[in-house]
Protein backbone atom coordinates (compact mmCIF):
# COMPACT_ATOMS: atom_id res chain seq x y z
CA UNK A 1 13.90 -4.90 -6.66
CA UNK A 2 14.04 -7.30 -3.93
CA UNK A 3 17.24 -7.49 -1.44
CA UNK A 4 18.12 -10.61 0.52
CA UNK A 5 20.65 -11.65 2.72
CA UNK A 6 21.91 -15.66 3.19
CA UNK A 7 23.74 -15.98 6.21
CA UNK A 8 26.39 -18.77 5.11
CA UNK A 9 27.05 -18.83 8.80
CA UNK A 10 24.15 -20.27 10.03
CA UNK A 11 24.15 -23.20 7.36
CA UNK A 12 25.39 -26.64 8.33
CA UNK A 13 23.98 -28.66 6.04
CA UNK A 14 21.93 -29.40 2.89
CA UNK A 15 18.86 -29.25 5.47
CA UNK A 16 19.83 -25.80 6.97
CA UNK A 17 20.67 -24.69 3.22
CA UNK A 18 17.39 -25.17 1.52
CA UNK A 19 15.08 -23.86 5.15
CA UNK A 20 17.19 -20.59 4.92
CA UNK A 21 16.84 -20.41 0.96
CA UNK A 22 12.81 -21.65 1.64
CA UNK A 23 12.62 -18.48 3.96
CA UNK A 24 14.34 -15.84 2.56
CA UNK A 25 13.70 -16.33 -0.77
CA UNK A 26 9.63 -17.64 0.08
CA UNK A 27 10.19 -20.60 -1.94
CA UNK A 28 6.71 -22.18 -3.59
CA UNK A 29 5.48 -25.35 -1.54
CA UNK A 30 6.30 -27.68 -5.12
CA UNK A 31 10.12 -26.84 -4.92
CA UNK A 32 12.06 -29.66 -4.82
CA UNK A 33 15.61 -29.33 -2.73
CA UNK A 34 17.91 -29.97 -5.40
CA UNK A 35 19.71 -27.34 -7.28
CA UNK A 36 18.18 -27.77 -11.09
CA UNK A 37 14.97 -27.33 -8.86
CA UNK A 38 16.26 -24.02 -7.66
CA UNK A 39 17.40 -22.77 -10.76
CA UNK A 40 14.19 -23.13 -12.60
CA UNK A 41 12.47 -21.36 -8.83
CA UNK A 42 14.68 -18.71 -9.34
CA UNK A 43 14.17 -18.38 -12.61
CA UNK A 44 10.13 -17.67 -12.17
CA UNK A 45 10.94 -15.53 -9.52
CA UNK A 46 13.38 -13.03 -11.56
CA UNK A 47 10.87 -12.98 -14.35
CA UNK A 48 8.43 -11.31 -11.87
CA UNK A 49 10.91 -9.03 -10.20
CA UNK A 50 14.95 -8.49 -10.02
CA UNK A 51 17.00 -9.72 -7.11
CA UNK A 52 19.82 -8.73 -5.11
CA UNK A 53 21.02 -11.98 -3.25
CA UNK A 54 23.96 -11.16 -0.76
CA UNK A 55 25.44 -14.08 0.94
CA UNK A 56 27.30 -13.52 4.08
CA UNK A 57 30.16 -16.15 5.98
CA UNK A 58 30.10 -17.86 1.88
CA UNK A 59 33.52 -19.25 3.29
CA UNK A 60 31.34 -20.95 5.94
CA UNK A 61 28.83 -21.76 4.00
CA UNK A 62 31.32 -23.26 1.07
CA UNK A 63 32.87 -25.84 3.85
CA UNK A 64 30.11 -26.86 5.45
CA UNK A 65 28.16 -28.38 1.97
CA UNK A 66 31.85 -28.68 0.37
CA UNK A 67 31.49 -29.42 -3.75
CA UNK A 68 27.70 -28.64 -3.35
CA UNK A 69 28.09 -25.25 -2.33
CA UNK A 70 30.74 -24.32 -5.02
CA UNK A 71 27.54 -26.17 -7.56
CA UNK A 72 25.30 -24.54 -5.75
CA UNK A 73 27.40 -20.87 -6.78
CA UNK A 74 27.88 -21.72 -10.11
CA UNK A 75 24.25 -22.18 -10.90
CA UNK A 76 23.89 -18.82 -9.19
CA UNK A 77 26.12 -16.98 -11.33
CA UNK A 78 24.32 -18.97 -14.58
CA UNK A 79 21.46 -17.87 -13.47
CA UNK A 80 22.67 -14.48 -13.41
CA UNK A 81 24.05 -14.50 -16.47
CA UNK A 82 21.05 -15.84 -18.14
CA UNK A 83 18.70 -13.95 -16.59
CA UNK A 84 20.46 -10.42 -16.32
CA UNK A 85 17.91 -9.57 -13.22
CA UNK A 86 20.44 -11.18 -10.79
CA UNK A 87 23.34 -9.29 -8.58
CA UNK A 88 24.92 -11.99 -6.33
CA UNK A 89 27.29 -9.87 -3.63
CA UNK A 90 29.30 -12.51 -1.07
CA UNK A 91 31.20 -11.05 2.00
């Protein structure tokens, strides 16, 4: 199982947002910064192994991309449910 951290802290905007997820999560070089995108990324990538995704400051991170991040959550917990290899923590 793989264990990453987000820190919500550190992201300002939709730029900052997909670098940190392109990092952390080592992203394919096709992916294509939108959030269906992501959720089909994410998909592949729990197929191959499970993933604990813990995202600290998600208060910060939910103001700075307002109605994006709360989309951007919601397609993580989908994914979750769908794919039963996903444990989303938030502090």
């Amino acid at each position: 199982m793989r264990y990453v951290i987000l820190n919500g802290a550190a992201i300002t905007d939709r730029k900052t947002f997909y670098d940190a997820l392109e990092a952390h999560l080592e992203l394919p070089d096709y992916f294509g910064r939108n959030l269906d995108a992501l959720h089909d990324v994410l998909g592949d990538l729990l197929a191959a192994q499970p993933l604990t995704l813990e995202i600290v400051g998600t208060e910060t991170l939910l103001r700075s991309l307002g109605r994006y991040g709360e989309a951007f959550l919601h397609m993580l917990d989908d994914a979750a449910k769908e794919s039963g290899r996903l444990t989303l923590a938030f502090r």
